[in-house]
N, C-alpha and C. Protein backbone atom coordinates (compact mmCIF):
# COMPACT_ATOMS: atom_id res chain seq x y z
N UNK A 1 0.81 -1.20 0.00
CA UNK A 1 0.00 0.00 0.00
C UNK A 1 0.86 1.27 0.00
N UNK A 2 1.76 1.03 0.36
CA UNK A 2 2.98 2.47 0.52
C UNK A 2 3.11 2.90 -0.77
N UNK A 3 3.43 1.93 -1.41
CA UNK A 3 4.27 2.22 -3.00
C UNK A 3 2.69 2.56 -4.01
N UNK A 4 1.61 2.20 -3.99
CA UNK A 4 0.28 2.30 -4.36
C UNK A 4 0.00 4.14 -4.27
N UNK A 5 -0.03 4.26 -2.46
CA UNK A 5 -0.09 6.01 -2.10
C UNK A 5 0.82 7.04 -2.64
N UNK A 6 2.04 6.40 -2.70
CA UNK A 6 3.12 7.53 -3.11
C UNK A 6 3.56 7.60 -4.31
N UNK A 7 2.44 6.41 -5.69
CA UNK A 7 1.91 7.10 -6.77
C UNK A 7 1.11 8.16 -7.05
N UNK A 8 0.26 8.35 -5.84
CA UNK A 8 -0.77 9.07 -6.17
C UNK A 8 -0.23 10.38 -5.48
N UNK A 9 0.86 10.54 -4.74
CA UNK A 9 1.12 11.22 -3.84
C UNK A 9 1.13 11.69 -2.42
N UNK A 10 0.41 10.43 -2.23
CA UNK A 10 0.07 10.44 -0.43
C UNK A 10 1.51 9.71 0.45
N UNK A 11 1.70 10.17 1.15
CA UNK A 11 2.16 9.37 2.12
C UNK A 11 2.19 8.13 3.28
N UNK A 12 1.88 7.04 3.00
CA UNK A 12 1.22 6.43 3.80
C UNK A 12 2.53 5.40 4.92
N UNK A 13 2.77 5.79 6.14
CA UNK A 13 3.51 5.56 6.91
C UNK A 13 2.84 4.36 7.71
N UNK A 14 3.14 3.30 8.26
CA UNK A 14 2.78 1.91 9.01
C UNK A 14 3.24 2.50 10.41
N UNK A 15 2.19 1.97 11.48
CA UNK A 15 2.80 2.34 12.62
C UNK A 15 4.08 1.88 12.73
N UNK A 16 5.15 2.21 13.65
CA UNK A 16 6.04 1.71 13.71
C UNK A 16 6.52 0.73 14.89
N UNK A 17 6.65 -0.52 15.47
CA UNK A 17 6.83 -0.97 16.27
C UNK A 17 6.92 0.01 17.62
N UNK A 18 6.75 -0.11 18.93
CA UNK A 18 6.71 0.61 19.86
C UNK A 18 8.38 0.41 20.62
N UNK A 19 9.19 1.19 20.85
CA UNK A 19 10.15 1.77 21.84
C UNK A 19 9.89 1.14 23.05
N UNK A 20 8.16 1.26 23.88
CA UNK A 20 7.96 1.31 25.24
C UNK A 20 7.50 0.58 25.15
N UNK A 21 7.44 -0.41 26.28
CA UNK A 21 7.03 -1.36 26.58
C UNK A 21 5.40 -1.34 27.06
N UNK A 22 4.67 -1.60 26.94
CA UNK A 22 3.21 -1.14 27.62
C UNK A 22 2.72 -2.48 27.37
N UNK A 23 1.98 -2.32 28.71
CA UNK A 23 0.85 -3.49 29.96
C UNK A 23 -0.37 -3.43 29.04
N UNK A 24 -1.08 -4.18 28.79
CA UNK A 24 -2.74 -3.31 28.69
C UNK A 24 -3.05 -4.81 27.70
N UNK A 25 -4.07 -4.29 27.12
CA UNK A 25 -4.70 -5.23 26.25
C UNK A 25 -4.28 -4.54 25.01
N UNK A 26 -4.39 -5.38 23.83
CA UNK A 26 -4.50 -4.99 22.54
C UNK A 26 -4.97 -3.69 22.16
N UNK A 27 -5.95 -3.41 22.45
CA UNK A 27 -6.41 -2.03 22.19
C UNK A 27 -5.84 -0.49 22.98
N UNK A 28 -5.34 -1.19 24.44
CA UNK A 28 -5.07 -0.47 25.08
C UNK A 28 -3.58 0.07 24.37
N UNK A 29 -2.55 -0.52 24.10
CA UNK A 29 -1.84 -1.32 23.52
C UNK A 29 -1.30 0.29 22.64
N UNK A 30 -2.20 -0.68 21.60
CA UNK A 30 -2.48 0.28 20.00
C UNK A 30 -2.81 1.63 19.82
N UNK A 31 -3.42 2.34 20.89
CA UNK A 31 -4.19 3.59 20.92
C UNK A 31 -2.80 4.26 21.83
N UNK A 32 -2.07 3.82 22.86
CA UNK A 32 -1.24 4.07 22.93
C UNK A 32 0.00 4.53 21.85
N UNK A 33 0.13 3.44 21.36
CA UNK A 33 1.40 3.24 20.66
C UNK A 33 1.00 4.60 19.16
N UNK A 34 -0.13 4.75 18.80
CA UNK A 34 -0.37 5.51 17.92
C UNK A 34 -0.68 6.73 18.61
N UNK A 35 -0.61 7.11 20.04
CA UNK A 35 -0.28 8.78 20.74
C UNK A 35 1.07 9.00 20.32
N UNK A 36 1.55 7.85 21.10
CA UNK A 36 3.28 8.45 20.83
C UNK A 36 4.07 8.53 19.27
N UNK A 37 3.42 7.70 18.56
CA UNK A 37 3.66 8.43 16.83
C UNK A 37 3.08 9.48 16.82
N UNK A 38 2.75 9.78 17.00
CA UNK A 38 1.69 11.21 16.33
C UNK A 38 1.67 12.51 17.18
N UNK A 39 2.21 12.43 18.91
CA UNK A 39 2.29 13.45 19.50
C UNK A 39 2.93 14.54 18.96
N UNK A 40 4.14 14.13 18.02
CA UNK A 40 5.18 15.00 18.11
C UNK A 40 5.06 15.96 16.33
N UNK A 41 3.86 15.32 15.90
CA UNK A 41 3.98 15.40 14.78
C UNK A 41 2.97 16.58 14.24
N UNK A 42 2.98 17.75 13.26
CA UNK A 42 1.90 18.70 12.70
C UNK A 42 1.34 17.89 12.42
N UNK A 43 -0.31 17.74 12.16
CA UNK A 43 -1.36 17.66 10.83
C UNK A 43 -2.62 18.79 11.53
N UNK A 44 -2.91 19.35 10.24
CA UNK A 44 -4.33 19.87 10.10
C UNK A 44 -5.08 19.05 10.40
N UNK A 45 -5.31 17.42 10.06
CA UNK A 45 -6.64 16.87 10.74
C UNK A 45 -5.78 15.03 10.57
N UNK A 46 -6.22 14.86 11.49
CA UNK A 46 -6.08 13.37 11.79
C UNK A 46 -7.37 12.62 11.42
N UNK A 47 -7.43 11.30 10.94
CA UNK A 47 -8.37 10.69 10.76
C UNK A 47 -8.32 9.62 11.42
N UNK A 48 -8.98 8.88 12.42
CA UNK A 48 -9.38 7.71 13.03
C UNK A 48 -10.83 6.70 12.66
N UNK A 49 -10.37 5.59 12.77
CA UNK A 49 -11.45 4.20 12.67
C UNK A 49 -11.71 4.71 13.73
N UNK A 50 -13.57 3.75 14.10
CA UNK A 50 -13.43 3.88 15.63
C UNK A 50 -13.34 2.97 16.73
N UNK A 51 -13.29 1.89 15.76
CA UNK A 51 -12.93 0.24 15.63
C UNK A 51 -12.15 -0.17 16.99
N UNK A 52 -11.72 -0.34 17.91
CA UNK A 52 -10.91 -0.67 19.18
C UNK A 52 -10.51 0.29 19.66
N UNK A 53 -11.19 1.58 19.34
CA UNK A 53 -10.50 2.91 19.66
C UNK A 53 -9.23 3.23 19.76
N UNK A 54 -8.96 3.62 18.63
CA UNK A 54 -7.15 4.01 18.30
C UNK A 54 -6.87 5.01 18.62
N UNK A 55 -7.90 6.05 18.58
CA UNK A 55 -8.05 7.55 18.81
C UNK A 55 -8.27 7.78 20.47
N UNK A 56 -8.43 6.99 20.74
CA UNK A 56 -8.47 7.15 22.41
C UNK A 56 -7.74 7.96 23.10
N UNK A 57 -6.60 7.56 23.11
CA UNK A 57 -5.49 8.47 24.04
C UNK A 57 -4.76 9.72 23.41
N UNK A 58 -4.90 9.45 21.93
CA UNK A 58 -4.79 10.80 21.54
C UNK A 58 -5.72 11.64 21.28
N UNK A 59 -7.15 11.38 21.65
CA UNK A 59 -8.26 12.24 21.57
C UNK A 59 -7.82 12.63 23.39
N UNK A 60 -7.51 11.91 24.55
CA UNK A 60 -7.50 12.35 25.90
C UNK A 60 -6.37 13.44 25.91
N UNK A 61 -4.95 12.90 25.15
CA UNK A 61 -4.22 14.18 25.28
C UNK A 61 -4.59 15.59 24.65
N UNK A 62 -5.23 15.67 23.36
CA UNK A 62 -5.55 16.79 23.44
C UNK A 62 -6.66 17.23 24.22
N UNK A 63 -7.63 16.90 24.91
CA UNK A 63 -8.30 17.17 25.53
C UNK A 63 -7.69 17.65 26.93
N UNK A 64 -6.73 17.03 27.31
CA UNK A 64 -5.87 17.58 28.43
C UNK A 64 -4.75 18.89 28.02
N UNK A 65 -4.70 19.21 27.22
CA UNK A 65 -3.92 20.27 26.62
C UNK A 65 -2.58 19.74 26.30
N UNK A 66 -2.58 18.30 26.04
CA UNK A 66 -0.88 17.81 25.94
C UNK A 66 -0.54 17.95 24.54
N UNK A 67 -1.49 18.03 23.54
CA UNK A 67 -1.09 17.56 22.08
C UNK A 67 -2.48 18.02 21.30
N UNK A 68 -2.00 18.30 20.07
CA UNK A 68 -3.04 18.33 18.91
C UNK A 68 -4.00 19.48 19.04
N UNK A 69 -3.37 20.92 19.29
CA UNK A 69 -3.97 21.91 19.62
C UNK A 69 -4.58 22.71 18.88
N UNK A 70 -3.62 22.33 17.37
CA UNK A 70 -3.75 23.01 16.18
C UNK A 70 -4.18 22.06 15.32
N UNK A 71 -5.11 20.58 15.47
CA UNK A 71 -5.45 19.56 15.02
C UNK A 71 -6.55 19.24 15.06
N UNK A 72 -7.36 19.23 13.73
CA UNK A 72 -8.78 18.49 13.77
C UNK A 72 -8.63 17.36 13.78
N UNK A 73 -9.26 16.46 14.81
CA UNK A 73 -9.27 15.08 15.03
C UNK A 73 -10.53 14.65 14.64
N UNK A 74 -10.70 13.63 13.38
CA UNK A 74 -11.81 13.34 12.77
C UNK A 74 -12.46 11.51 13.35
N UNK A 75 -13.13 10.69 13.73
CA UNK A 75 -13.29 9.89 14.20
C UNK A 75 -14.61 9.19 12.82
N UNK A 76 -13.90 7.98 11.97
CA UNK A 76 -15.22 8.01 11.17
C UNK A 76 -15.74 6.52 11.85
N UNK A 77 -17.00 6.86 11.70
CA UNK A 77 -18.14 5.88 12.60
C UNK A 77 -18.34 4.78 11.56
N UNK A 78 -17.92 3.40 11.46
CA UNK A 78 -18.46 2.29 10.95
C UNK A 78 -19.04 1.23 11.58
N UNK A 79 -18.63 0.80 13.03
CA UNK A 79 -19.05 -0.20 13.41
C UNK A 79 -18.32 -0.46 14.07
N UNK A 80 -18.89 -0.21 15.60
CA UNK A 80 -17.97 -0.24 16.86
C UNK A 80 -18.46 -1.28 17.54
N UNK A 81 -17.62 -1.98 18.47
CA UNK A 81 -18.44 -3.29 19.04
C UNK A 81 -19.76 -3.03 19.88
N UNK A 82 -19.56 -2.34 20.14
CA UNK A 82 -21.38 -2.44 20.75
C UNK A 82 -22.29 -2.63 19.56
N UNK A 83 -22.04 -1.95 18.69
CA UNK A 83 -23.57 -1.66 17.26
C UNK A 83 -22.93 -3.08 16.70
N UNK A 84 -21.87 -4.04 16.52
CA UNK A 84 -21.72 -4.89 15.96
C UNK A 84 -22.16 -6.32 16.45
N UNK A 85 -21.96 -6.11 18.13
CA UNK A 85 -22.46 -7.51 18.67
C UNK A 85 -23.83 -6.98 19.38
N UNK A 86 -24.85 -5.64 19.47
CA UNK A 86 -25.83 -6.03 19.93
C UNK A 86 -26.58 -5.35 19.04
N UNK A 87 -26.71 -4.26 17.66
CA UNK A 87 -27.72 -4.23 17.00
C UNK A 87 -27.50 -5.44 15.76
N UNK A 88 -26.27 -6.09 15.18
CA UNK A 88 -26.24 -6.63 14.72
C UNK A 88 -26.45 -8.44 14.38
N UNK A 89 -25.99 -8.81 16.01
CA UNK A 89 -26.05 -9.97 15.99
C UNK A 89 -26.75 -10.25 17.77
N UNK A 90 -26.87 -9.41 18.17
CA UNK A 90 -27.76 -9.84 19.02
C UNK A 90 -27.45 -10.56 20.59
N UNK A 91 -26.21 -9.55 20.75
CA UNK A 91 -25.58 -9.81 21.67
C UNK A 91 -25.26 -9.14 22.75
N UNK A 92 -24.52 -9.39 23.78
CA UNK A 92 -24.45 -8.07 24.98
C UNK A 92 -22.65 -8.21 25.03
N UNK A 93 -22.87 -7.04 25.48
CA UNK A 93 -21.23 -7.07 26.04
C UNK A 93 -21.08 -7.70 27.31
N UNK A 94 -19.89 -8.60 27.45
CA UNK A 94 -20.28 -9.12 28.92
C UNK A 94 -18.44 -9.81 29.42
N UNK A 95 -17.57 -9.59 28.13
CA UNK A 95 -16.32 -9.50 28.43
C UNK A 95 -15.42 -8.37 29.21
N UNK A 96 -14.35 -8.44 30.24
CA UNK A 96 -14.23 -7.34 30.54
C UNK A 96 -13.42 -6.18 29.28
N UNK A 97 -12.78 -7.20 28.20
CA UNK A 97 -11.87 -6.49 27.02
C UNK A 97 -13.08 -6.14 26.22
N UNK A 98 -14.48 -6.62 26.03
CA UNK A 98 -15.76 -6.07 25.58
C UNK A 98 -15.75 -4.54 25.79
N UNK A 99 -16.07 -4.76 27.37
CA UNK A 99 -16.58 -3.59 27.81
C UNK A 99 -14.82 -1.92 27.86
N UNK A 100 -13.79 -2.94 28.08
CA UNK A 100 -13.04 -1.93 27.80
C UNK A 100 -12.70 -0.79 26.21
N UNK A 101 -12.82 -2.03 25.54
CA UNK A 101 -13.28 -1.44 24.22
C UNK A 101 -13.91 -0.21 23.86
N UNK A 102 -15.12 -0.95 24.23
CA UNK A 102 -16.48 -0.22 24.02
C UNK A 102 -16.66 1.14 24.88
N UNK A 103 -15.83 1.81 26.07
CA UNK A 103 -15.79 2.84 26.78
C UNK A 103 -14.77 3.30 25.86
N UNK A 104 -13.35 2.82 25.53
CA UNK A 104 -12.35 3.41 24.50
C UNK A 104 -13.25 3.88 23.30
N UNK A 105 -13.72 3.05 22.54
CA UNK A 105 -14.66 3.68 21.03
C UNK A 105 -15.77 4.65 21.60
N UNK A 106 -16.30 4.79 22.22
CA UNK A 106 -17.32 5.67 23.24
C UNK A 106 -16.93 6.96 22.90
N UNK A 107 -15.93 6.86 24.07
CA UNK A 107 -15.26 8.58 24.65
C UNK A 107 -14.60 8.62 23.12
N UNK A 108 -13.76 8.15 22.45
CA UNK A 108 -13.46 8.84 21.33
C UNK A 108 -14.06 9.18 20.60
N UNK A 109 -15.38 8.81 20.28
CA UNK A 109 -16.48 9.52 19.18
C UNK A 109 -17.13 10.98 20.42
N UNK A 110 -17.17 10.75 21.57
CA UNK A 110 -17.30 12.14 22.01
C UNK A 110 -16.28 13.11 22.38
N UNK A 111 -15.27 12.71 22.43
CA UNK A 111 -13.76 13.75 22.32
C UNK A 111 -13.64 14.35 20.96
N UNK A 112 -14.27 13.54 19.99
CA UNK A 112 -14.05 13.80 18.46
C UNK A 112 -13.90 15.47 18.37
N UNK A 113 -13.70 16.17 17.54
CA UNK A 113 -13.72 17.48 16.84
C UNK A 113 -15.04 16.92 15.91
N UNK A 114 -14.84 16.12 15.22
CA UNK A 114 -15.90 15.72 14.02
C UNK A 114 -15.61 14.21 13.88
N UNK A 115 -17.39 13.84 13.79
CA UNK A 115 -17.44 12.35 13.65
C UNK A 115 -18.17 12.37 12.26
N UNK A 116 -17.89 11.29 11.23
CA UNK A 116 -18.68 10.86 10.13
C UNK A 116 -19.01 9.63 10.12
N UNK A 117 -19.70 9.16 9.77
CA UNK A 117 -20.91 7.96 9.87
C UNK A 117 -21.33 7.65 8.09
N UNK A 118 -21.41 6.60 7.69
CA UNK A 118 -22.14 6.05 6.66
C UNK A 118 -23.64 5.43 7.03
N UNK A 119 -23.98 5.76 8.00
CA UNK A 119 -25.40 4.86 8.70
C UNK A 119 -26.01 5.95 9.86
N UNK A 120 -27.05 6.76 9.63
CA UNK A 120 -28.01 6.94 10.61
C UNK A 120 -28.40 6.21 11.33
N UNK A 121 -29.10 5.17 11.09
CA UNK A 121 -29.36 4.05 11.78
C UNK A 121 -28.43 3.96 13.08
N UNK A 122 -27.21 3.30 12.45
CA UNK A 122 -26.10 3.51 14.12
C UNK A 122 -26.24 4.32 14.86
N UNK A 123 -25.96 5.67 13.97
CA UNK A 123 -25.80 6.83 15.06
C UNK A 123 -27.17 6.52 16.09
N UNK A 124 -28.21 6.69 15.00
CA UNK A 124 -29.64 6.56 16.41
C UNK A 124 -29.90 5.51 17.25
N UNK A 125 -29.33 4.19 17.00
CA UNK A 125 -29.24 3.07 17.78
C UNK A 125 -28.24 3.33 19.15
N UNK A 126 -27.10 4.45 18.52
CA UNK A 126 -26.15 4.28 19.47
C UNK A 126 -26.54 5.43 20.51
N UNK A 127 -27.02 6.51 19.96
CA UNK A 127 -27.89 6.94 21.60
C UNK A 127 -28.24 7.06 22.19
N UNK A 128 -29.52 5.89 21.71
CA UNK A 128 -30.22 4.92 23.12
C UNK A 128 -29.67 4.23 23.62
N UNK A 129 -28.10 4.14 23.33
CA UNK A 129 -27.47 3.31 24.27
C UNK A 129 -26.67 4.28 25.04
N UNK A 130 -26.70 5.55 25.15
CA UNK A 130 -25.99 6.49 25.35
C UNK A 130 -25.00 7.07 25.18
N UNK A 131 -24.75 7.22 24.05
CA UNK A 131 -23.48 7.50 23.35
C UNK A 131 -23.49 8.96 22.73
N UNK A 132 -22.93 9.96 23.28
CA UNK A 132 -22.91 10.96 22.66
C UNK A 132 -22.12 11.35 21.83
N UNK A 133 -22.47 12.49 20.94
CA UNK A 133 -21.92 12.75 19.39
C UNK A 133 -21.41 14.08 19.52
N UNK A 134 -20.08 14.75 18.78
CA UNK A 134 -20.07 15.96 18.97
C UNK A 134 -21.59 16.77 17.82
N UNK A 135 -21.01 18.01 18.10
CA UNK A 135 -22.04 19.01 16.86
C UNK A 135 -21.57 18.66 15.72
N UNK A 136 -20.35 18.16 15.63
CA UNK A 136 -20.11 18.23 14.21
C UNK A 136 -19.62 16.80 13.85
N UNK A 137 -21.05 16.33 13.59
CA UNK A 137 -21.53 14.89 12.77
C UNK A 137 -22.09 14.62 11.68
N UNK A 138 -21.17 14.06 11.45
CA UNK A 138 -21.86 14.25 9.50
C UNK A 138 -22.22 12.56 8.52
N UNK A 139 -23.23 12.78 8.04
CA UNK A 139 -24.12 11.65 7.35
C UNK A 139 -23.22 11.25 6.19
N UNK A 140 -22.33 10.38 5.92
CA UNK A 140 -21.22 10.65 4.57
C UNK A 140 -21.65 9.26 3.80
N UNK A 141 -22.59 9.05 3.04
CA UNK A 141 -22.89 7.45 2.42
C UNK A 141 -21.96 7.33 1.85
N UNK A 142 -21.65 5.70 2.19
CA UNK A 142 -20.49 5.61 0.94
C UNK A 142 -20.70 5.88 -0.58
N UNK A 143 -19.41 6.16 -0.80
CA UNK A 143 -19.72 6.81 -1.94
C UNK A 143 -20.40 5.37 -3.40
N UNK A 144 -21.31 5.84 -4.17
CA UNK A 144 -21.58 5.45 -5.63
C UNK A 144 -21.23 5.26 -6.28
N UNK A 145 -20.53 6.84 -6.13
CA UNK A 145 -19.83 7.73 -7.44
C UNK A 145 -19.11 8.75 -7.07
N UNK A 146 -18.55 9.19 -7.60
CA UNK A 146 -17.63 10.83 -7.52
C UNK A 146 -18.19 11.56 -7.18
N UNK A 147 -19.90 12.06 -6.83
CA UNK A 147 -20.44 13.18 -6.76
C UNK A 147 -21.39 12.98 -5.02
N UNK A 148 -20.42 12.68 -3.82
CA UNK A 148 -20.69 12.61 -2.91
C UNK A 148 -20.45 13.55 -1.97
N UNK A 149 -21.54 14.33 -1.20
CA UNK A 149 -21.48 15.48 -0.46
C UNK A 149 -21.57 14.94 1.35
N UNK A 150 -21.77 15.51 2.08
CA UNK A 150 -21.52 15.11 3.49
C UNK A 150 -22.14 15.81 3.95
N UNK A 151 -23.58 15.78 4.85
CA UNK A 151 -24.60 16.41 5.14
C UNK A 151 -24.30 16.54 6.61
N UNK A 152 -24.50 17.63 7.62
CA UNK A 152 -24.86 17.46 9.06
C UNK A 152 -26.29 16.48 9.57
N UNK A 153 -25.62 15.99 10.46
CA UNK A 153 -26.55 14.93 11.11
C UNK A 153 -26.93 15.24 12.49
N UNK A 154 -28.21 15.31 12.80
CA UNK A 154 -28.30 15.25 14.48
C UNK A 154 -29.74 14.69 14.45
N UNK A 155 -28.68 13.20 15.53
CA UNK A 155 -29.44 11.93 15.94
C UNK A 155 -30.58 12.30 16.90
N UNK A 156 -31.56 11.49 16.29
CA UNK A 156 -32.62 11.67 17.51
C UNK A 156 -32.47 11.31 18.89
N UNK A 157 -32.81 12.33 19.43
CA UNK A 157 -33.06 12.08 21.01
C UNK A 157 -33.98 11.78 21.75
N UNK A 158 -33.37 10.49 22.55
CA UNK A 158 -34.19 9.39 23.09
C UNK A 158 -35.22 10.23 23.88
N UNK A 159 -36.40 9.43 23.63
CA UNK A 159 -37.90 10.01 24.67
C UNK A 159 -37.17 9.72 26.29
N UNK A 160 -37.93 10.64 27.03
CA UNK A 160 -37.85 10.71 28.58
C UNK A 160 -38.57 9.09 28.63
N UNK A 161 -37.61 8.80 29.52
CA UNK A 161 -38.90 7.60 30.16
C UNK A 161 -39.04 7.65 32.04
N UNK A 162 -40.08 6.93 32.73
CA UNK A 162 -40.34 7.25 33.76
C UNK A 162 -40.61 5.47 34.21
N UNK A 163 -40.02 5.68 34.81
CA UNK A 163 -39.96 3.78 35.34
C UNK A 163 -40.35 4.11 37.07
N UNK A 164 -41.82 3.42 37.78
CA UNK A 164 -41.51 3.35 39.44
C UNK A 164 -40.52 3.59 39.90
N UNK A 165 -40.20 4.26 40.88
CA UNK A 165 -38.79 4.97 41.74
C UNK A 165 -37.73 5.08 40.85
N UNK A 166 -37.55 5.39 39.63
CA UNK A 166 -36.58 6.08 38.44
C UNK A 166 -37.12 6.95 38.01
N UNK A 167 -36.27 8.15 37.99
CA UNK A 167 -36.87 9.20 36.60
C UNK A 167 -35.82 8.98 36.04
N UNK A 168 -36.08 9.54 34.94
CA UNK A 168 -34.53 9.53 33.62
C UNK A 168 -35.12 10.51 32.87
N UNK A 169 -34.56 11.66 32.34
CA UNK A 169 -35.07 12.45 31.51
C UNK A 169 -33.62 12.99 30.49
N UNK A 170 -33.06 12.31 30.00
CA UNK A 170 -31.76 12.43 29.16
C UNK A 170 -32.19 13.58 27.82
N UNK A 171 -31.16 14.11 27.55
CA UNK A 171 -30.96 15.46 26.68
C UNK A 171 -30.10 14.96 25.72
N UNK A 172 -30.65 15.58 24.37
CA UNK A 172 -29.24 14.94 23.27
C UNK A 172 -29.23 16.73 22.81
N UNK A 173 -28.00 16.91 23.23
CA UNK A 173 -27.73 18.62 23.11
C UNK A 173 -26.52 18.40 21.95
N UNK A 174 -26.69 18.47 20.62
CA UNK A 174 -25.60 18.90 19.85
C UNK A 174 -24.63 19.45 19.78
């Protein structure tokens, strides 16, 4: 794929094995190892899967003021394990590397600067599960053809519900 991009003129760099040694799980791992490539580095906008959350810790450092100040961090939405094992196949999360995941892909679609999505559907599935979106979420179908535009999206927000000794009255504020 390197030699493919840098026909066309892109650059396409492979993470590079990690220096540091790091504890964690796979994901924990990876989202790591791709802060410390990228801390030190300019871009106008980063692009992240949201897939095991890669964007994780470098969506937390800039959020902590460590990195990426001058960086749009883009997060595109395909199919994160929650929408994959419970709108898809009908499953719960019930691993603890499940559920670590699934808080990593979470917070990075709400740390996002901008999230894009090929599926409404998700997005609205995923806010009744409580998953919030920044303002700037955008509907991007895959493309057809060459003549594909990218619309703002804002997911519906779940009805109040009132359960015996629960209230819940949740807000989806853009």
């Amino acid at each position: 794929w390197v030699l493919f991009y840098r026909e066309k003129g892109v650059t396409l760099t492979p993470l590079p094995p990690s220096k540091v040694r790091i504890d964690g799980s796979y994901a924990v791992r990876k989202s790591f190892e791709v802060y410390l490539f990228l801390k030190n580095k300019n871009f106008d906008m980063i692009h992240f899967p949201d897939f095991e959350g890669p964007a994780f810790y470098s969506l937390q450092a800039k959020t902590e003021g460590l990195a990426f100040s001058r960086t749009t961090m883009v997060v595109g939405l395909h199919g994160p394990t929650r929408w994959v094992m419970g709108a898809n196949i009908g499953a719960s999360l019930s691993q603890e590397s499940e559920l670590e995941v699934d808080f990593m892909e979470r917070r990075s679609v709400e740390l996002a600067d901008m999230v894009w999505t090929p599926s409404a559907g998700m997005v609205d599935w995923l806010v009744k599960q409580n998953w919030t979106f920044p303002a700037r979420t955008y509907l991007l179908p895959l493309p057809p053809g060459p003549e594909v535009r990218a619309s703002p999206y804002r997911p519906t927000p779940p009805q109040s519900t009132t359960t015996p000794g629960i209230v819940s009255s949740r807000t989806f504020s853009p």
